[in-house]
Protein backbone atom coordinates (compact mmCIF):
# COMPACT_ATOMS: atom_id res chain seq x y z
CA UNK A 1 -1.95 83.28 28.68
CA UNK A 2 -0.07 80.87 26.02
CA UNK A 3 1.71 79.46 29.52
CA UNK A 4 -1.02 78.69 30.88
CA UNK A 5 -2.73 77.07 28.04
CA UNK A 6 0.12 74.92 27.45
CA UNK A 7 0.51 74.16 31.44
CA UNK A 8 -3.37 72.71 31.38
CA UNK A 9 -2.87 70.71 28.06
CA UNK A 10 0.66 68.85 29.69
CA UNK A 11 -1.23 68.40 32.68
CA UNK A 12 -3.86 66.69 30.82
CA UNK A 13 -1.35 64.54 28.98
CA UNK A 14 0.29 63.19 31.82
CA UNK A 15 -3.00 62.55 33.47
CA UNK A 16 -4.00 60.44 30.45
CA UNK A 17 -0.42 58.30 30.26
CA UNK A 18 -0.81 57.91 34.48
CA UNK A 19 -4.62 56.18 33.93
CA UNK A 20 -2.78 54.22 30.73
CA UNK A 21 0.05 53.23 32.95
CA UNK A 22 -2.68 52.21 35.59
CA UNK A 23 -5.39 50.53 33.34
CA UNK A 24 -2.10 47.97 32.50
CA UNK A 25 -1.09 47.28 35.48
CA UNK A 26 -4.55 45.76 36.16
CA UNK A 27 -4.60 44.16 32.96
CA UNK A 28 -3.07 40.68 32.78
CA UNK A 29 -0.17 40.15 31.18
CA UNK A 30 -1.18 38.91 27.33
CA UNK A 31 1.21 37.23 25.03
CA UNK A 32 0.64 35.83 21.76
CA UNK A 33 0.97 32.03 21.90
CA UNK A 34 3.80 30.12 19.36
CA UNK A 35 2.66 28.12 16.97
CA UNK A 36 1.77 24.30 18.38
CA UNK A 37 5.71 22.81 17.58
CA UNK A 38 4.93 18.90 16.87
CA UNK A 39 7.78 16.67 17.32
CA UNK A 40 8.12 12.86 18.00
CA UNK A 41 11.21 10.87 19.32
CA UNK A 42 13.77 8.82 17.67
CA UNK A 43 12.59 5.17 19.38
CA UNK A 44 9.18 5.33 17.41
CA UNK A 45 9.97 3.73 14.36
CA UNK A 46 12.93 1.04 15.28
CA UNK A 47 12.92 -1.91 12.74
CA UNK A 48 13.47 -5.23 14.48
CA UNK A 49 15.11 -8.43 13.12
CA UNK A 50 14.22 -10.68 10.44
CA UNK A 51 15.84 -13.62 8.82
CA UNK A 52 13.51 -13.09 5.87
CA UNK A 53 14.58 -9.07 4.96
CA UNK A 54 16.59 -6.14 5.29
CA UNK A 55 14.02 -3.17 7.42
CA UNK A 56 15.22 0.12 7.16
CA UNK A 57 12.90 3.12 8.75
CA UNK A 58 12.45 5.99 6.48
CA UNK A 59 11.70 8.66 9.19
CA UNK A 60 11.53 8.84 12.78
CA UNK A 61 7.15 8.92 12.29
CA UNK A 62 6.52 6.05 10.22
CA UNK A 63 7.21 3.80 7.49
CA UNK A 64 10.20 1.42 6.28
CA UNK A 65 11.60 0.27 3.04
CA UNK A 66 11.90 -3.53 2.88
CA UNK A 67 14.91 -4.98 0.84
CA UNK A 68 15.96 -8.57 0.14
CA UNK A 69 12.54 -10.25 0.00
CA UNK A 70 10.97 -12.23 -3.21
CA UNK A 71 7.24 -11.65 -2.00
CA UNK A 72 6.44 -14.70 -4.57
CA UNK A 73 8.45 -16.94 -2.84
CA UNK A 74 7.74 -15.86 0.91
CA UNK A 75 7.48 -18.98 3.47
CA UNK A 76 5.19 -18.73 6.28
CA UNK A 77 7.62 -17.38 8.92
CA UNK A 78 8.82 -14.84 6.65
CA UNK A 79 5.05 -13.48 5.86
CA UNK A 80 4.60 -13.19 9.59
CA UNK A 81 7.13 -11.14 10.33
CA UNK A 82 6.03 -9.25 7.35
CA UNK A 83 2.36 -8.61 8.97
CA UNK A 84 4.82 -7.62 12.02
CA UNK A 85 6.82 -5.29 10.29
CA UNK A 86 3.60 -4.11 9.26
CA UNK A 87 2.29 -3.48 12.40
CA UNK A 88 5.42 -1.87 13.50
CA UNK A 89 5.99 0.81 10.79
CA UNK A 90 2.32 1.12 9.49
CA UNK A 91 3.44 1.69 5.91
CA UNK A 92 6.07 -0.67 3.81
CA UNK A 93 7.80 -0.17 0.66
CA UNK A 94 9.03 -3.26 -0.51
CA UNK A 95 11.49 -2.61 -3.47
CA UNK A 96 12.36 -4.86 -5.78
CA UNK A 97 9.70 -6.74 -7.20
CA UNK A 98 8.35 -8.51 -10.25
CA UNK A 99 4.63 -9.02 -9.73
CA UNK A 100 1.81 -9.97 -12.48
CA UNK A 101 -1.24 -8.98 -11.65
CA UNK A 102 -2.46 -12.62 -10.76
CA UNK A 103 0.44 -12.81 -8.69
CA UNK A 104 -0.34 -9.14 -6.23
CA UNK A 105 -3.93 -10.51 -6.04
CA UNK A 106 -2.05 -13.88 -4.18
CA UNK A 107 0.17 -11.63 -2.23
CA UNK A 108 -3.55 -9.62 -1.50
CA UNK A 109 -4.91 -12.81 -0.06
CA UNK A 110 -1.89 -14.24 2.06
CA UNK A 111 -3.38 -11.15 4.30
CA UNK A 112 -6.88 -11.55 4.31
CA UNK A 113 -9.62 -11.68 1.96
CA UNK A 114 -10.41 -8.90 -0.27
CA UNK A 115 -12.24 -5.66 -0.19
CA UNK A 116 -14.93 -4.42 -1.94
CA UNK A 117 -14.40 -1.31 -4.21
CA UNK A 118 -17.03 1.55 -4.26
CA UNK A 119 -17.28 3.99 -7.09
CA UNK A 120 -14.17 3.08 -8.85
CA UNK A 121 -13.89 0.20 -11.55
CA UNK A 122 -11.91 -2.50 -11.23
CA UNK A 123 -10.01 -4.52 -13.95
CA UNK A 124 -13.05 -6.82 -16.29
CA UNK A 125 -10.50 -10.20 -15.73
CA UNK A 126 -9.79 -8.72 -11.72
CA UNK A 127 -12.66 -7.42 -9.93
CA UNK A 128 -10.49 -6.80 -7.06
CA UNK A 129 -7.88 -5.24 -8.67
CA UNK A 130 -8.07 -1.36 -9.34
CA UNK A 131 -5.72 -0.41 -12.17
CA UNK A 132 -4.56 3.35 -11.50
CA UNK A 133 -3.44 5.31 -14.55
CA UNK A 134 -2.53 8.61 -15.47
CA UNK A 135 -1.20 8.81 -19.17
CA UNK A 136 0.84 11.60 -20.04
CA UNK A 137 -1.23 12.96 -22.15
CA UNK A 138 -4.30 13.90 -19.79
CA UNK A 139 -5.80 17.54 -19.70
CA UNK A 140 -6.16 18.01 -16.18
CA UNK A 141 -3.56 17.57 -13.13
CA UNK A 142 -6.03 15.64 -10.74
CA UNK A 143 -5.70 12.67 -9.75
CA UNK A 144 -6.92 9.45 -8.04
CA UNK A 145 -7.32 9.44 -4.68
CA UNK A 146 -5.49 12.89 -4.23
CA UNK A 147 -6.21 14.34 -1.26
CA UNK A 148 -5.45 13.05 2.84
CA UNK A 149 -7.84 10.14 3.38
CA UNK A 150 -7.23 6.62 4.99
CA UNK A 151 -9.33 4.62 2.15
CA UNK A 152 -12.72 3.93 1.99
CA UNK A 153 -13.71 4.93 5.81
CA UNK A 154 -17.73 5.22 5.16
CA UNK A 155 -17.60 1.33 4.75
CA UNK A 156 -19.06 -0.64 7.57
CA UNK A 157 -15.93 -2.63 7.36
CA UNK A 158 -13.45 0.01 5.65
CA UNK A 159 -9.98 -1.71 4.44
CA UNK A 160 -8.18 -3.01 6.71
CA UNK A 161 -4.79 -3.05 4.39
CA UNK A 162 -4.46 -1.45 1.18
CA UNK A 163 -1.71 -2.46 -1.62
CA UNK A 164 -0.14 -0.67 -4.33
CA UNK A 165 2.15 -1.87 -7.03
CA UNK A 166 4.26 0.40 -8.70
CA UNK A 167 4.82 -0.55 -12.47
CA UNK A 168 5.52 2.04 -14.67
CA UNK A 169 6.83 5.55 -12.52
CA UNK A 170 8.17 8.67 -13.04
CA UNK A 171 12.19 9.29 -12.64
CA UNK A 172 10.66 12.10 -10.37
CA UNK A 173 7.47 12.84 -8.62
CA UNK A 174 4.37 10.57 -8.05
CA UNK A 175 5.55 10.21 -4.58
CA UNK A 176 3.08 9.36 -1.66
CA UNK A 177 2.44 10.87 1.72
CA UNK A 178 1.74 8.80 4.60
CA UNK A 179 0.94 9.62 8.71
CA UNK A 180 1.11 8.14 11.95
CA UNK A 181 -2.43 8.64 13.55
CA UNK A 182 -1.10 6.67 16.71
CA UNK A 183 1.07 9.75 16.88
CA UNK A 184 -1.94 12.19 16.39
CA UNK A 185 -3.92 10.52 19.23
CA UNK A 186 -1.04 10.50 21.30
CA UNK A 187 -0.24 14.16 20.89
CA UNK A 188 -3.74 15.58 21.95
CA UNK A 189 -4.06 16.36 25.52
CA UNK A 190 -6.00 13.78 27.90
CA UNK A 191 -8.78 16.11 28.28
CA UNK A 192 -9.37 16.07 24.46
CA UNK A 193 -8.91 12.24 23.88
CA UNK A 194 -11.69 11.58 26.92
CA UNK A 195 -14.03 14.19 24.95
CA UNK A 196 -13.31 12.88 21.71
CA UNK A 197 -13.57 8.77 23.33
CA UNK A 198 -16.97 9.52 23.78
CA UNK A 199 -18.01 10.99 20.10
CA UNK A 200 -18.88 9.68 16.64
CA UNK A 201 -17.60 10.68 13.30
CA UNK A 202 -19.76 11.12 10.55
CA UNK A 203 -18.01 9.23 7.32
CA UNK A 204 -19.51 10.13 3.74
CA UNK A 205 -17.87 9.91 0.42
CA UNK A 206 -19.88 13.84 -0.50
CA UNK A 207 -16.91 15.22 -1.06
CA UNK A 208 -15.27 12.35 -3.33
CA UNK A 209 -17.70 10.85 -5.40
CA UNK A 210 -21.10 13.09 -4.69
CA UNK A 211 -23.05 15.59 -6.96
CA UNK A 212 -20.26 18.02 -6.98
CA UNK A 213 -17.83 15.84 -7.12
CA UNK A 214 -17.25 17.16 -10.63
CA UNK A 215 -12.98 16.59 -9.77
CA UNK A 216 -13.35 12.91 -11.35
CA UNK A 217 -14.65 14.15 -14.67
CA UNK A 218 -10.37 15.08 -14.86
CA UNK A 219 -9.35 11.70 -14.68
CA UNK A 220 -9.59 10.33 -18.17
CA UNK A 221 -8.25 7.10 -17.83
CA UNK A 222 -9.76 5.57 -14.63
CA UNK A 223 -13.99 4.74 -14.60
CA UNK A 224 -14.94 6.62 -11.53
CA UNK A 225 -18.86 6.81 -10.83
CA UNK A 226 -19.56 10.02 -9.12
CA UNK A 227 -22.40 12.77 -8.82
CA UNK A 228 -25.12 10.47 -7.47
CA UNK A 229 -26.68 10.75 -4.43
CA UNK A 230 -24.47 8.80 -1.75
CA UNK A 231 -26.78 8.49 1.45
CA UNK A 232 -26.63 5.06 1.66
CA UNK A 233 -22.75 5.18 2.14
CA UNK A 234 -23.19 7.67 5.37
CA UNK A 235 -22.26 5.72 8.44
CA UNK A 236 -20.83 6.99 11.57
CA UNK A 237 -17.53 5.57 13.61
CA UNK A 238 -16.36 6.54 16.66
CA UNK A 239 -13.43 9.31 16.54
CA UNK A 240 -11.20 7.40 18.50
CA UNK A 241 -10.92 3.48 18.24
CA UNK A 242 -8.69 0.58 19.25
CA UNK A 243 -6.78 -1.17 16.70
CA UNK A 244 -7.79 -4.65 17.00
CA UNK A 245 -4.07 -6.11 16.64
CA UNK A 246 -2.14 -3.67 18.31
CA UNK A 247 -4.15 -2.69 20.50
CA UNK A 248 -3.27 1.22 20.76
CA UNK A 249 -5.73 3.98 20.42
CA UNK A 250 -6.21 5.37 16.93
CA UNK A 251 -7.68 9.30 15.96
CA UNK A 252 -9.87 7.56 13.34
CA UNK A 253 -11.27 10.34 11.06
CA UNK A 254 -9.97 12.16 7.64
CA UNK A 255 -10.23 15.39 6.03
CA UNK A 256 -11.84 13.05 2.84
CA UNK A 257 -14.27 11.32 4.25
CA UNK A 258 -15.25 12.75 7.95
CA UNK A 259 -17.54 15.34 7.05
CA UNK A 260 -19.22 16.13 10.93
CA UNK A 261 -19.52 14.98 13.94
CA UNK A 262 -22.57 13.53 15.57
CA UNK A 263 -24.76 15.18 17.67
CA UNK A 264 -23.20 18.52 16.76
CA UNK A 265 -24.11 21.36 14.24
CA UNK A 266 -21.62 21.71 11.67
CA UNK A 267 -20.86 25.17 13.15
CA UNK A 268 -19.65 23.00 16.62
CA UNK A 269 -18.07 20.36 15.00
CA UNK A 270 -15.93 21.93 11.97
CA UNK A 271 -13.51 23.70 14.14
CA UNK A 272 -12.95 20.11 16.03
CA UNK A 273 -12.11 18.76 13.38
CA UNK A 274 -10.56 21.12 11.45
CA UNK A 275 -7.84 21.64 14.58
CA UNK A 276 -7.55 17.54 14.23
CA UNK A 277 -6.69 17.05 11.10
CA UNK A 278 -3.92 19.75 11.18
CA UNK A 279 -2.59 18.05 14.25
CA UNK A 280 -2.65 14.93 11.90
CA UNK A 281 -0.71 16.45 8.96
CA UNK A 282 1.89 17.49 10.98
CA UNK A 283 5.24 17.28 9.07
CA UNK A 284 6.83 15.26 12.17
CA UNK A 285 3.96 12.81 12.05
CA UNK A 286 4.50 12.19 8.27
CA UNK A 287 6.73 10.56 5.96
CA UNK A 288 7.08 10.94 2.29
CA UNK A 289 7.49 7.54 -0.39
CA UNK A 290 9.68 8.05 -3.48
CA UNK A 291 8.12 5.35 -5.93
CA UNK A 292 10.72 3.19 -8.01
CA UNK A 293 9.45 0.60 -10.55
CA UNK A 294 8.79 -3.01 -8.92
CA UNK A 295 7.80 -1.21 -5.41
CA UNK A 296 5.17 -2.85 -3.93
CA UNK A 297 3.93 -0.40 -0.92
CA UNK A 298 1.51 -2.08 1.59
CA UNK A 299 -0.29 -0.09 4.18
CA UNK A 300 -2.44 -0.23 7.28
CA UNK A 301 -5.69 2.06 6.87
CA UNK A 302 -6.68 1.27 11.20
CA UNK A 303 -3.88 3.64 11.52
CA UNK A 304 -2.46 5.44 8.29
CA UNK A 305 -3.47 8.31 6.23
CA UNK A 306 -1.78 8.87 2.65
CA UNK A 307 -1.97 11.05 -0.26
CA UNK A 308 -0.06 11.39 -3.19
CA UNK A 309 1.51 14.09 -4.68
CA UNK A 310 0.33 15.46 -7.94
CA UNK A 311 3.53 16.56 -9.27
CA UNK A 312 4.08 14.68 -12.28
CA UNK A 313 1.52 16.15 -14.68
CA UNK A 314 2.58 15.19 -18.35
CA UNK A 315 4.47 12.06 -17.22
CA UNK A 316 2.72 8.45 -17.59
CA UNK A 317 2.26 7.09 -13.89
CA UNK A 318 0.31 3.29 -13.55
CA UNK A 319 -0.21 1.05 -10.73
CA UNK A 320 -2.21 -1.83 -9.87
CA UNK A 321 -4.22 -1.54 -6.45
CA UNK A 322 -6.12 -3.99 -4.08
CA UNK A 323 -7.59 -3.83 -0.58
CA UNK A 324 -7.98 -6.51 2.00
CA UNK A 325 -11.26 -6.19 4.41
CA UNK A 326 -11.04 -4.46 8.01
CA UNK A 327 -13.14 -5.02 11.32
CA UNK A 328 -15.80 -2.64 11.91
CA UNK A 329 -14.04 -0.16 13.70
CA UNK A 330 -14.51 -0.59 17.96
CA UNK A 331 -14.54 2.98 20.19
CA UNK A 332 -11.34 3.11 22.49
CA UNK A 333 -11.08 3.19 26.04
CA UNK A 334 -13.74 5.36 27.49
CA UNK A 335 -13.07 6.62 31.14
């Protein structure tokens, strides 16, 4: 009786692992993808030849340190093939200097006329100059600025350049992230990029200088207005523009300031963006800036992200920043 028992329960086994077997071979084939590998190529950042400096590329994404170059004694010729190293490496670190602050404001000027500042306070004897301090005394770790953003991109016209004078740095830390979003555009598929051609982001400064934006309160040194309502500052550009000297399509939008997307609930658009912004960060898309004193770093907001690195917390770190005016940012080619 125990044989026979055992006889019906094998049979039912083996029936079971036979419709198992069966059920897979139906099934397709499912494999669990790799995570997205980003990569770019060596010929993206190549420094051409001036007369006027010494270009050396500081990573195969973007950026360059500039050496041999008295930016208060610059000639015309050797300015433009600043503005063209410029547009080649989208980020420039020009070591070296002595400015005053009367003499970055010139430097501001020789390329283009100044922004306007929103929410921070400029110097009383420099309204276009923003001094950013951290002493090393502070009680909190934030800092200005410190989180992925190309600056000021709820303007109408946001900055078109953005410049930074190093003047008193730590030995180590304080350094500054920067990214390629040429790259970023380039690396989403076709099908994406004609979506994306077509849509608007929605650019607030909520999340930096709104009600909650209760972050600034930690920056003792620096007059920040924040926790106002900031409606009037909502604008909308589209997600993918043309950069109107290059000419190359740009992923305009940052995790700072591009809260939504048009025309779609925030359930629709979050993941969008979400998924475009970590293409953006992408270590092989980025480079990193060690600050020295006298650096003067000069980059192009069309086309750049940065954030720096709060790393230095009980160290003094002060700089002295200005912004020259953009276009209004124009779609890019629609199909």
């Amino acid at each position: 009786m125990a044989e026979i028992i055992m006889d019906s329960h094998r049979a039912q086994a083996q029936s079971c692992l036979a419709e198992q077997k069966h059920q897979q071979q139906d099934r397709p084939l499912q494999v669990t993808a790799m995570p997205e590998f980003f990569y770019t190529t060596a010929k993206n950042n190549q420094a051409r030849s001036s007369n006027h400096f010494r270009t050396v590329p500081v990573a195969g994404s973007l950026g360059a340190d500039i050496y041999d170059i008295d930016l208060n004694n610059l000639n015309d010729a050797g300015q433009a093939d600043l503005r063209q190293a410029l547009m080649d490496h989208g980020v420039l670190f020009i070591r070296d200097q002595n400015l005053s602050v009367e003499q970055l404001e010139a430097v501001t000027l020789r390329f283009g006329e100044f922004g306007k500042e929103p929410y921070v306070q400029p110097m009383a004897d420099h309204p276009h100059v923003v001094h950013v301090l951290k002493e090393a005394g502070e009680g909190s770790p934030f800092v200005f600025g410190g989180a992925w953003h190309s600056d000021w991109s709820f303007q109408e016209r946001p900055p078109a350049f953005t410049l930074l004078y190093g003047h008193d740095v730590p030995e180590s830390g304080g350094d500054t992230l920067f990214n390629n979003m040429y790259l970023a555009c380039e690396w989403l598929s076709p099908t994406l990029r004609n979506l994306l051609r077509q849509l608007d982001g929605i650019h607030t400064p909520e999340f930096g200088y709104g009600p909650n934006a209760v972050h600034n309160a930690g920056i003792e040194n620096m007059q920040i207005r924040f926790g106002e309502n900031v409606d009037d500052d909502v604008r909308t550009h589209p997600l993918i523009t043309r950069h109107p000297e290059t000419g190359r399509e740009v992923l305009f939008a940052n995790p700072a300031y591009t809260l939504g997307i048009a025309g779609m609930k925030p359930e629709e658009s979050r993941p969008l963006l979400d998924y475009l912004f970590s293409v953006a960060a992408a270590p092989a898309f980025t480079c990193r800036m060690r600050w020295t004193p006298g650096t003067l770093a000069i980059w192009d907001n069309r086309c750049v992200w940065h954030q720096p690195i709060s790393d230095y917390f009980g160290k003094r770190r002060e700089m002295f920043r200005t912004t020259v005016v953009g276009e209004k940012p124009s779609r890019g080619e629609t199909a």
